[in-house]
C-alpha atoms as a PDB file:
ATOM      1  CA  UNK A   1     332.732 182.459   8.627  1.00  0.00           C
ATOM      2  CA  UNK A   2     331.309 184.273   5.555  1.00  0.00           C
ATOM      3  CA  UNK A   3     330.234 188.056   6.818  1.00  0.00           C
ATOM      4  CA  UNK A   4     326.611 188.924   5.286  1.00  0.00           C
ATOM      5  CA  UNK A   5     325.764 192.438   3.392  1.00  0.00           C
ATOM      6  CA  UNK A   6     322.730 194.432   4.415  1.00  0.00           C
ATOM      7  CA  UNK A   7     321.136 193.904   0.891  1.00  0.00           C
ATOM      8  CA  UNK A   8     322.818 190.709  -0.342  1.00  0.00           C
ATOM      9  CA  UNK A   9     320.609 187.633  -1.035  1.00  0.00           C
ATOM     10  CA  UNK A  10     321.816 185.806   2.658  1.00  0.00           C
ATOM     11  CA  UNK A  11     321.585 188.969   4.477  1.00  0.00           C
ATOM     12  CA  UNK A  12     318.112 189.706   3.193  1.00  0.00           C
ATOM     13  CA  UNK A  13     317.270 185.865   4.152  1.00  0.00           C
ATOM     14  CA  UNK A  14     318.271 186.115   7.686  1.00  0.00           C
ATOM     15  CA  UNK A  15     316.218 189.206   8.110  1.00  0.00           C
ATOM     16  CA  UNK A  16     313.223 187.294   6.822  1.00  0.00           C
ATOM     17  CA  UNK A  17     313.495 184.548   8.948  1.00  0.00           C
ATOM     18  CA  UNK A  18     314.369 186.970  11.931  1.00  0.00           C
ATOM     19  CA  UNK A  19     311.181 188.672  11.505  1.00  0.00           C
ATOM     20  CA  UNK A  20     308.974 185.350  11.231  1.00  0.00           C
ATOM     21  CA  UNK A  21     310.389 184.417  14.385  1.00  0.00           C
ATOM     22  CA  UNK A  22     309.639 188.032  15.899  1.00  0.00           C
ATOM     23  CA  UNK A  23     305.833 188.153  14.392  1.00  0.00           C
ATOM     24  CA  UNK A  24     305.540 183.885  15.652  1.00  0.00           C
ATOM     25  CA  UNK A  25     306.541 185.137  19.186  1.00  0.00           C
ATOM     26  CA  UNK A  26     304.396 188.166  19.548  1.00  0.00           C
ATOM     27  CA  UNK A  27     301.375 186.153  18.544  1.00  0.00           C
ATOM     28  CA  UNK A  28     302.205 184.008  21.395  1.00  0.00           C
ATOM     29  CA  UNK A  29     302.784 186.772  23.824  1.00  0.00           C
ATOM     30  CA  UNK A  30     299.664 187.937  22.667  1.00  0.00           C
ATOM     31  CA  UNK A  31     297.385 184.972  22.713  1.00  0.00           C
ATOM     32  CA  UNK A  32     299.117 184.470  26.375  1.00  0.00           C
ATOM     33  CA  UNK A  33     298.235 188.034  27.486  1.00  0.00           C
ATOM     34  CA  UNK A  34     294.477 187.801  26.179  1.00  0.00           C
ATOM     35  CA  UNK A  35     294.205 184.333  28.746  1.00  0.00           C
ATOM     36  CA  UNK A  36     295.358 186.170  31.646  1.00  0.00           C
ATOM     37  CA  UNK A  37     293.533 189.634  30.986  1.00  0.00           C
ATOM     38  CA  UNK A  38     291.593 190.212  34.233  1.00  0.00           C
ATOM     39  CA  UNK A  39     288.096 189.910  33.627  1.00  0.00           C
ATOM     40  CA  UNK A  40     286.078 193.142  32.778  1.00  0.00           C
ATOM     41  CA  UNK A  41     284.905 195.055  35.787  1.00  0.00           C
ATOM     42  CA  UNK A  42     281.117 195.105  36.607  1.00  0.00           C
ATOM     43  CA  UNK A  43     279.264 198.299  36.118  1.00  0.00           C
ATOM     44  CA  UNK A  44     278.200 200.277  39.472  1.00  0.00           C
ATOM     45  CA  UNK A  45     275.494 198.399  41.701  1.00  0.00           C
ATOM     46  CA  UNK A  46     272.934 199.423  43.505  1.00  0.00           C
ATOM     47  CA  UNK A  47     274.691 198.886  46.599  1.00  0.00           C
ATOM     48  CA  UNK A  48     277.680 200.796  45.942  1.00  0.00           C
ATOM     49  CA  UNK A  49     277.037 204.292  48.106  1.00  0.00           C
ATOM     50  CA  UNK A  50     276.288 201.788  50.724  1.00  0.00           C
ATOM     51  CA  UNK A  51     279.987 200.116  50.540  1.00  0.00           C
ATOM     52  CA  UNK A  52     281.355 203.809  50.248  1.00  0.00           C
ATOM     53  CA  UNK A  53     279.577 204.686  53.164  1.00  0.00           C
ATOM     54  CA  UNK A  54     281.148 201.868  55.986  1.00  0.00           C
ATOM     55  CA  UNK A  55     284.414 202.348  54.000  1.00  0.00           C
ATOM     56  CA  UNK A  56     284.445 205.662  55.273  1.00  0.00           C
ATOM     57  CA  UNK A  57     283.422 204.621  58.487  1.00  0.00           C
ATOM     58  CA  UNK A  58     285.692 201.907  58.769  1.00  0.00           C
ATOM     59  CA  UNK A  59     288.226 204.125  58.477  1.00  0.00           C
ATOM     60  CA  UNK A  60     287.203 206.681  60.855  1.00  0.00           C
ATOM     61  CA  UNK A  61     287.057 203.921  63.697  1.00  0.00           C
ATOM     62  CA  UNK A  62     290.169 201.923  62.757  1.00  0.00           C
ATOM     63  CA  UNK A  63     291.856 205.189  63.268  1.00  0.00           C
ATOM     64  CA  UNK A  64     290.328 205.599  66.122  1.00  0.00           C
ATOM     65  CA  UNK A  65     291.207 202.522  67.783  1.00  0.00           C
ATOM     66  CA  UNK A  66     294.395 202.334  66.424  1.00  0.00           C
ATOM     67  CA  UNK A  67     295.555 205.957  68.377  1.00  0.00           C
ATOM     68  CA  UNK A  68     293.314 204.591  71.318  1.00  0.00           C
ATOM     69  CA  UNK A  69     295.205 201.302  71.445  1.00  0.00           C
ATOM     70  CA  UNK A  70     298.886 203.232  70.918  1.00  0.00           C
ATOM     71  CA  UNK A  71     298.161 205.054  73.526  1.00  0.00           C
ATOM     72  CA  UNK A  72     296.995 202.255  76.346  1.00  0.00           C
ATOM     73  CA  UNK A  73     299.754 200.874  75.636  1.00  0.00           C
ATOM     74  CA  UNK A  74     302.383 204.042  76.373  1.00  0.00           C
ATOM     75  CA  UNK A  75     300.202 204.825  79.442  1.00  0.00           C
ATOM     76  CA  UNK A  76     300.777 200.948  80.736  1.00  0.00           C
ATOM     77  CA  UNK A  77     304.378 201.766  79.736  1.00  0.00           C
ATOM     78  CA  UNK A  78     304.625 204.792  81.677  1.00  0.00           C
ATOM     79  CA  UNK A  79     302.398 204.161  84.124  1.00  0.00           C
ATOM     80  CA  UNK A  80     300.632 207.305  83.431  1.00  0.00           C
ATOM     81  CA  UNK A  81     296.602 207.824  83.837  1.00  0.00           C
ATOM     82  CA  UNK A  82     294.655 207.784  80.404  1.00  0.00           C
ATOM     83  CA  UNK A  83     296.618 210.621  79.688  1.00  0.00           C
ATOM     84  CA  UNK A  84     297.964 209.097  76.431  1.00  0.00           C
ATOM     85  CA  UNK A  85     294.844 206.758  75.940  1.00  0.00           C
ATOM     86  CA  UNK A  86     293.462 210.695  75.340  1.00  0.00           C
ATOM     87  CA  UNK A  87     295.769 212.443  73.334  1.00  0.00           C
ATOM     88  CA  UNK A  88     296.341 209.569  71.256  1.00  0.00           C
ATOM     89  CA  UNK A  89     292.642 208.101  70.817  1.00  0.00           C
ATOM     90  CA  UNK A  90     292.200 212.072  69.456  1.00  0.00           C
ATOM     91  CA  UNK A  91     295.174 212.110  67.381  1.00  0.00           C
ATOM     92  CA  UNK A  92     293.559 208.465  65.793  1.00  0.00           C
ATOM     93  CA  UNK A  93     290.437 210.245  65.099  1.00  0.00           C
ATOM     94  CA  UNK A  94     292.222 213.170  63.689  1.00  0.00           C
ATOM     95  CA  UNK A  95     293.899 210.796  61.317  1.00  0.00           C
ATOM     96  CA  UNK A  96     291.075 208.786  60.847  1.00  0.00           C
ATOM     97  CA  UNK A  97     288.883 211.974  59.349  1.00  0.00           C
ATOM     98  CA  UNK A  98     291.865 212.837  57.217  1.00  0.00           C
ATOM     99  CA  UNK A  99     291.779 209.440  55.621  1.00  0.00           C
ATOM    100  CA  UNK A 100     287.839 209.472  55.363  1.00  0.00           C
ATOM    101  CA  UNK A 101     287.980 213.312  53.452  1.00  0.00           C
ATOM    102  CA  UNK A 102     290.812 211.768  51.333  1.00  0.00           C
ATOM    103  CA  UNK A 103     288.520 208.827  50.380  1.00  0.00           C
ATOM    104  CA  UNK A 104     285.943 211.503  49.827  1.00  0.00           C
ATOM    105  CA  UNK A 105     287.538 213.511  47.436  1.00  0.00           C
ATOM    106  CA  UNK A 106     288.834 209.875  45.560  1.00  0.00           C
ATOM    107  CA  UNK A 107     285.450 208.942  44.864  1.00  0.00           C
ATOM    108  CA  UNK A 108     284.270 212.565  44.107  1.00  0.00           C
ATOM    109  CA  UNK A 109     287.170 213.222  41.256  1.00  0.00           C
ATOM    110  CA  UNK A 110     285.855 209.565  40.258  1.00  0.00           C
ATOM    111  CA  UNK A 111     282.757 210.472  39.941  1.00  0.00           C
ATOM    112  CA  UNK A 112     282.989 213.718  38.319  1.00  0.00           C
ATOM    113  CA  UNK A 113     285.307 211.298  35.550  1.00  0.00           C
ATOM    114  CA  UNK A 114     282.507 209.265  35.060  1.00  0.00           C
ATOM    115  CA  UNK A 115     280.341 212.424  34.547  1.00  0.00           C
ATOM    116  CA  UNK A 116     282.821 214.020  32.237  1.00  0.00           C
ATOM    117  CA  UNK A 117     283.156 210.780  29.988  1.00  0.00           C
ATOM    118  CA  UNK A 118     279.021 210.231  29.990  1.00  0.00           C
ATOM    119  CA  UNK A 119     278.901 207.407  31.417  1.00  0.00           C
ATOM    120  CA  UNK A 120     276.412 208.062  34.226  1.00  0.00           C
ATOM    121  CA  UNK A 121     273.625 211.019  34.592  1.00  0.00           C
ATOM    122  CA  UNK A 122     274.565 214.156  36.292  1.00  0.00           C
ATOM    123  CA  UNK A 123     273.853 214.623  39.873  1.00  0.00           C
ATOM    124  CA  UNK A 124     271.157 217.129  41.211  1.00  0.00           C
ATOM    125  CA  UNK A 125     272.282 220.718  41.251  1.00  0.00           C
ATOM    126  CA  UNK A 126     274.914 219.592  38.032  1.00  0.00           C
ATOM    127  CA  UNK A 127     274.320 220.427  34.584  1.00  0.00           C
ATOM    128  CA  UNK A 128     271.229 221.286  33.370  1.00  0.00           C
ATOM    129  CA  UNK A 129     268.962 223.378  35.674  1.00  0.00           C
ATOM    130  CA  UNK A 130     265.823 221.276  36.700  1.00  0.00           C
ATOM    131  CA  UNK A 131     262.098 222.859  35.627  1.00  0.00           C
ATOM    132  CA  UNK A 132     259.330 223.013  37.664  1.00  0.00           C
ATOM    133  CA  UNK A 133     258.611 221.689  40.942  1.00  0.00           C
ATOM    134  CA  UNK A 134     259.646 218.032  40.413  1.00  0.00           C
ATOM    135  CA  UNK A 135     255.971 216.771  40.025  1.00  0.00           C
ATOM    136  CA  UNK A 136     255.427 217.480  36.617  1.00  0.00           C
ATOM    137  CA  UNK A 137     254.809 221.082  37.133  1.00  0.00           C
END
């Protein structure tokens, strides 16, 4: 078999057709991606402090019951009184509020994104310092 030249006539038609095939297949990939692009996300409800608000207190209880339930079960295991039910029901809540202020600071660096990129009014206290007495005054 003939060996092609960088800059002969075949080489420079293999290249060619190389790069049609390369351009046909990223329009492909492309049209492909654009069909399974998840759909836009919806813009903050009304509702969502409320779904903030029993997130962090789902959390708070699941830890709670989860330590609570760990430590029945050692107690039934050792035959102990709710000695562990005790220490570990506090040790779930414990872990619990650590997962709640960790939530807490998510949605604060979120917010104060959103704030930084103009995309929602600053909060009272933030920004510009409010006149008057709120009623016009």
């Amino acid at each position: 078999m003939a060996e092609t030249r960088p800059g002969s006539p075949e080489g420079d038609a293999d290249v060619a057709g190389e790069r049609a095939a390369l351009d046909s297949l990223s329009q492909r990939i492309d049209t492909a991606r654009e069909k399974i692009a998840p759909p836009p996300r919806r813009p903050a409800g009304k509702y969502q402090s409320l779904t903030v608000a029993w997130r962090m207190v789902l959390e708070l209880v699941i830890g709670c019951a989860f330590g609570a339930a760990i430590g029945y079960a050692m107690d039934e295991v050792a035959g102990t009184g709710p000695l562990f039910l005790v220490v570990f029901g506090l040790l779930g809540f414990a872990a619990g509020i650590k997962t709640m202020m960790a939530s807490a600071k998510q949605m604060q660096r979120k917010g104060s994104a959103l704030h930084d990129q103009g995309k929602r009014p600053a909060l009272h206290g933030q920004g510009k310092q409010n006149e008057g007495d709120g009623l016009g005054n």
